[in-house]
Structure formats: C-alpha cells, structure tokens
C-alpha atoms as a PDB file:
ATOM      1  CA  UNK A   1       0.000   0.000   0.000  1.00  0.00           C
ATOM      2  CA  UNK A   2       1.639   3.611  -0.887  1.00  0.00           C
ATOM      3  CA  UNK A   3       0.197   5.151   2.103  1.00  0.00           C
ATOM      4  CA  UNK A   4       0.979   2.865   4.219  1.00  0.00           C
ATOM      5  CA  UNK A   5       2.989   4.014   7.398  1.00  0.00           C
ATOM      6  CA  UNK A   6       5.636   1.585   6.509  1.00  0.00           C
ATOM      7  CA  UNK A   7       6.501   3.450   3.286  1.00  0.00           C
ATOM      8  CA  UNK A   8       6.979   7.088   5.464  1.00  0.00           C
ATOM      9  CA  UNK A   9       8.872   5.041   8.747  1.00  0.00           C
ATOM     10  CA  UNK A  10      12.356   3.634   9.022  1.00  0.00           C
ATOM     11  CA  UNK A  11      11.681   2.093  12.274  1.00  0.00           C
ATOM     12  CA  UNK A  12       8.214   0.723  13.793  1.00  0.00           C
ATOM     13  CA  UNK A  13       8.919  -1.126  16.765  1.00  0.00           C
ATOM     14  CA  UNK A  14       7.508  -1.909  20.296  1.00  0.00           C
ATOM     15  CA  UNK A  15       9.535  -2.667  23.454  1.00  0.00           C
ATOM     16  CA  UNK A  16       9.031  -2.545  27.410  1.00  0.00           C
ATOM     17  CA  UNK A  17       8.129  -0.086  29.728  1.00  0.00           C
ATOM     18  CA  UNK A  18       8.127  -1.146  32.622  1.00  0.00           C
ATOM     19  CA  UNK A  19       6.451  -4.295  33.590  1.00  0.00           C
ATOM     20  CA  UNK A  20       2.946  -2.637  33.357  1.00  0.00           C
ATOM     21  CA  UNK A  21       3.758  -1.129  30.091  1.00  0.00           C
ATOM     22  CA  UNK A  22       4.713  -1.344  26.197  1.00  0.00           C
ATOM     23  CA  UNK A  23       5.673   1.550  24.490  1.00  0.00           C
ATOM     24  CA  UNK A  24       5.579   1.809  20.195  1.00  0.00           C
ATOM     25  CA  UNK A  25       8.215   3.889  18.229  1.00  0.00           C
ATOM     26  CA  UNK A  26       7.455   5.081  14.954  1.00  0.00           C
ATOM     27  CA  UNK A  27      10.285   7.270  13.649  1.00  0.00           C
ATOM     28  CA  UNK A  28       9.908   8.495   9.988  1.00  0.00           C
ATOM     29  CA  UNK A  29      11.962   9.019   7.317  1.00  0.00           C
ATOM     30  CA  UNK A  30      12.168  12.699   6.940  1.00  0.00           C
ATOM     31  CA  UNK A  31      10.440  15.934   8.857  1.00  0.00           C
ATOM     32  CA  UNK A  32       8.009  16.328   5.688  1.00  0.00           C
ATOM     33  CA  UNK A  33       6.731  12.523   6.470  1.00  0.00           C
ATOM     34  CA  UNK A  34       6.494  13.169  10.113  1.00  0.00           C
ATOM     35  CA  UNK A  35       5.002  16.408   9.953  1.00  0.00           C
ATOM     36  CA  UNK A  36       2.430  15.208   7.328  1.00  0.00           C
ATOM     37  CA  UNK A  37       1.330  12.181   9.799  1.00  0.00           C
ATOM     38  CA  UNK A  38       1.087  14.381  12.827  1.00  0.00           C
ATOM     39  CA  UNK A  39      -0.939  17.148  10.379  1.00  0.00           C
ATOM     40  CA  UNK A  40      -3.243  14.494   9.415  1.00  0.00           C
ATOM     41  CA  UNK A  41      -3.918  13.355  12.958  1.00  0.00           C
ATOM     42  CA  UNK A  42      -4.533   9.604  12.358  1.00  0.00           C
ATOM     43  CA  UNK A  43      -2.397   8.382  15.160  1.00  0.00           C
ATOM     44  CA  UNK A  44      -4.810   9.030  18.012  1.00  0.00           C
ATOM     45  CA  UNK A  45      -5.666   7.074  21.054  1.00  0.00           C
ATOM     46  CA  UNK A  46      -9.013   5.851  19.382  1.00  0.00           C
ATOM     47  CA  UNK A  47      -6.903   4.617  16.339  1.00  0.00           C
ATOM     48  CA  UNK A  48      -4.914   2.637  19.086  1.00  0.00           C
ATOM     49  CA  UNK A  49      -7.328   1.082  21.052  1.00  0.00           C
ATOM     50  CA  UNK A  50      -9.177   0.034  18.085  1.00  0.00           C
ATOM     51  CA  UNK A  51      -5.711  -1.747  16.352  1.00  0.00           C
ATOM     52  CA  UNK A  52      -4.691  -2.966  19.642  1.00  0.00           C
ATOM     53  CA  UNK A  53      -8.651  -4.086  20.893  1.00  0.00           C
ATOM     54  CA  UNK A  54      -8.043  -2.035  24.254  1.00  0.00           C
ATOM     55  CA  UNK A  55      -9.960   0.644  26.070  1.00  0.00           C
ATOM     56  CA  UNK A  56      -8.892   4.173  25.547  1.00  0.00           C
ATOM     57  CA  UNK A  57      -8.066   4.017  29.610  1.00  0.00           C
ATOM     58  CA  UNK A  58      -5.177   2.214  28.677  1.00  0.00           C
ATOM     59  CA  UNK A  59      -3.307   3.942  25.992  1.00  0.00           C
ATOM     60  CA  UNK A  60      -1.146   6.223  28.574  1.00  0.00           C
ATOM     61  CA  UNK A  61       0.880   8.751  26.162  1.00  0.00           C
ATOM     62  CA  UNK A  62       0.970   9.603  22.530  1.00  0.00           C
ATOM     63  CA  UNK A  63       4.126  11.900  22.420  1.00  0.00           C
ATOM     64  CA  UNK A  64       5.038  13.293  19.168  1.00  0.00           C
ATOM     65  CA  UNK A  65       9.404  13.948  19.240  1.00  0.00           C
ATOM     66  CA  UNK A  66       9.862  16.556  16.150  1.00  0.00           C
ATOM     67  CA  UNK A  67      13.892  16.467  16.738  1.00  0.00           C
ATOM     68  CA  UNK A  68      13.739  12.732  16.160  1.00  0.00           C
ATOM     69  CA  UNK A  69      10.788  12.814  13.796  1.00  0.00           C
ATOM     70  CA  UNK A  70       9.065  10.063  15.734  1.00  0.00           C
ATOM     71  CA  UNK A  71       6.090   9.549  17.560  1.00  0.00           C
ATOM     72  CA  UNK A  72       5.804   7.554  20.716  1.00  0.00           C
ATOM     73  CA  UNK A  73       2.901   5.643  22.080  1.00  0.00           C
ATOM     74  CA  UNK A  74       2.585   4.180  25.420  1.00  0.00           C
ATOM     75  CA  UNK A  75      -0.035   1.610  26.508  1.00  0.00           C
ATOM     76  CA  UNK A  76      -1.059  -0.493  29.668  1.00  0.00           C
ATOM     77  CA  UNK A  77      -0.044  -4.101  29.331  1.00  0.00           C
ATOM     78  CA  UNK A  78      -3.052  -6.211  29.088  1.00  0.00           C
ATOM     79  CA  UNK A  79      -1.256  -8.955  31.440  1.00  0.00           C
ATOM     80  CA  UNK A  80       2.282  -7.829  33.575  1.00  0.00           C
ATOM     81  CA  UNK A  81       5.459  -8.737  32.239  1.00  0.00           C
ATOM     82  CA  UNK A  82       6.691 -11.851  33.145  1.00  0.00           C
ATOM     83  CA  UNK A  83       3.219 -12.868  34.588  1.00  0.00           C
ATOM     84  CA  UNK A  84       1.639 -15.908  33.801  1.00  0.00           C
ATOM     85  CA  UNK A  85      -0.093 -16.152  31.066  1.00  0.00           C
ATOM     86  CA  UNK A  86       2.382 -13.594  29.447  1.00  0.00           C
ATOM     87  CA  UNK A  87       3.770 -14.204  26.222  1.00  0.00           C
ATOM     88  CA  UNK A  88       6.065 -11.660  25.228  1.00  0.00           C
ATOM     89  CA  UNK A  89       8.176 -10.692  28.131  1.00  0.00           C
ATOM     90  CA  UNK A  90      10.711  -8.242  26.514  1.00  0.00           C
ATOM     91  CA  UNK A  91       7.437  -6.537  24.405  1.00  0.00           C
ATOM     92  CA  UNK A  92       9.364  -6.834  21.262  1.00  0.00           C
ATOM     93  CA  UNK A  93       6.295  -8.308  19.199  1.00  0.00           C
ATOM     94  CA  UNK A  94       3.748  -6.075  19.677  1.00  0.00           C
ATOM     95  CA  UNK A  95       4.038  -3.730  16.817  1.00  0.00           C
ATOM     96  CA  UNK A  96       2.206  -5.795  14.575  1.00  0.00           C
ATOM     97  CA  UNK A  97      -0.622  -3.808  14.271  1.00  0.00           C
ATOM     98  CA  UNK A  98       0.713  -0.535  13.348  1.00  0.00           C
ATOM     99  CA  UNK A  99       1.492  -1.575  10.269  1.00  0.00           C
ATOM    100  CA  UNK A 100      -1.763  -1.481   9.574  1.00  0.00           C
ATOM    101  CA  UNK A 101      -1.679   2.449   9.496  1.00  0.00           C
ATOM    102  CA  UNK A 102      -2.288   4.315   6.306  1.00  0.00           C
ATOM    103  CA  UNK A 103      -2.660   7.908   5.128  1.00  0.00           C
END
C-alpha cells in the first residue's frame, strides 16, 4: 500500500516499559513525512485502542518527538510482564498492528 505508514517510517517497533507497560516507536523518514502524519492526525488514542482491541483508559501517552521525527505511544499491558499467562516478556512483538496504518 503507498500510504501505508511503513513506506513514510524507518523504524516501527515496540519494546518494554516497565512491567505494566509497552511503548511503540514510529520514527519516519524525513520531517516532511512526520510532519504530514502528525498534520493528518490519524495516530490518536481511538486509532490505538481500536488496532490494539483495548480501552482508551489504557493507551497512557501519545508523544510526538519533532527532533527525532518520531512519535511515541505508550499503553497499559493487558497482562504484567513476566506474569503468567504472558507471552512476550521483553514486548518486542507487539508492533504488529501498526502496520496497519495508512494515510
């Protein structure tokens, strides 16, 4: 898809934040493609909680970083880290959905 995030972004990734927490990176290519996503306002907390099938209670922070053209999302964990029933301890696999993102 050309308007897919993935064509504007160098790096899409999730990690932890804490054990209660995951946080999403998104860092574009270039100040026109991050100011263009953060113009057309489509990274929201409703967007969010609709990819990610939360409550808007539990996305925490959408922080966009203009010197690092990147946006940053934080969300409640679902389940703690390293709780039972966990599955992905380190966070690392959660970004999934973003991709999903498009103009």
């Amino acid at each position: 898809m050309k308007n897919s995030v993935v064509n504007y972004a160098s790096v899409i990734r999730s990690k932890n934040s804490g054990p209660y927490e995951i946080t999403f990176d998104i860092i574009f290519t270039s100040p026109a493609a991050f100011n263009l996503w953060k113009k057309k306002n489509i990274i929201t907390p409703a967007k969010i909680a609709s990819l990610y099938g939360i409550g808007l209670k539990s996305i925490l922070k959408i922080i966009w970083f203009s010197p690092a053209h990147a946006v940053k999302i934080t969300i409640k964990r679902p389940i703690p880290s390293g709780h039972a029933g966990e599955r992905d301890i380190y966070g690392a696999q959660q970004h999934a959905p973003l991709l999903d993102l498009c103009l």
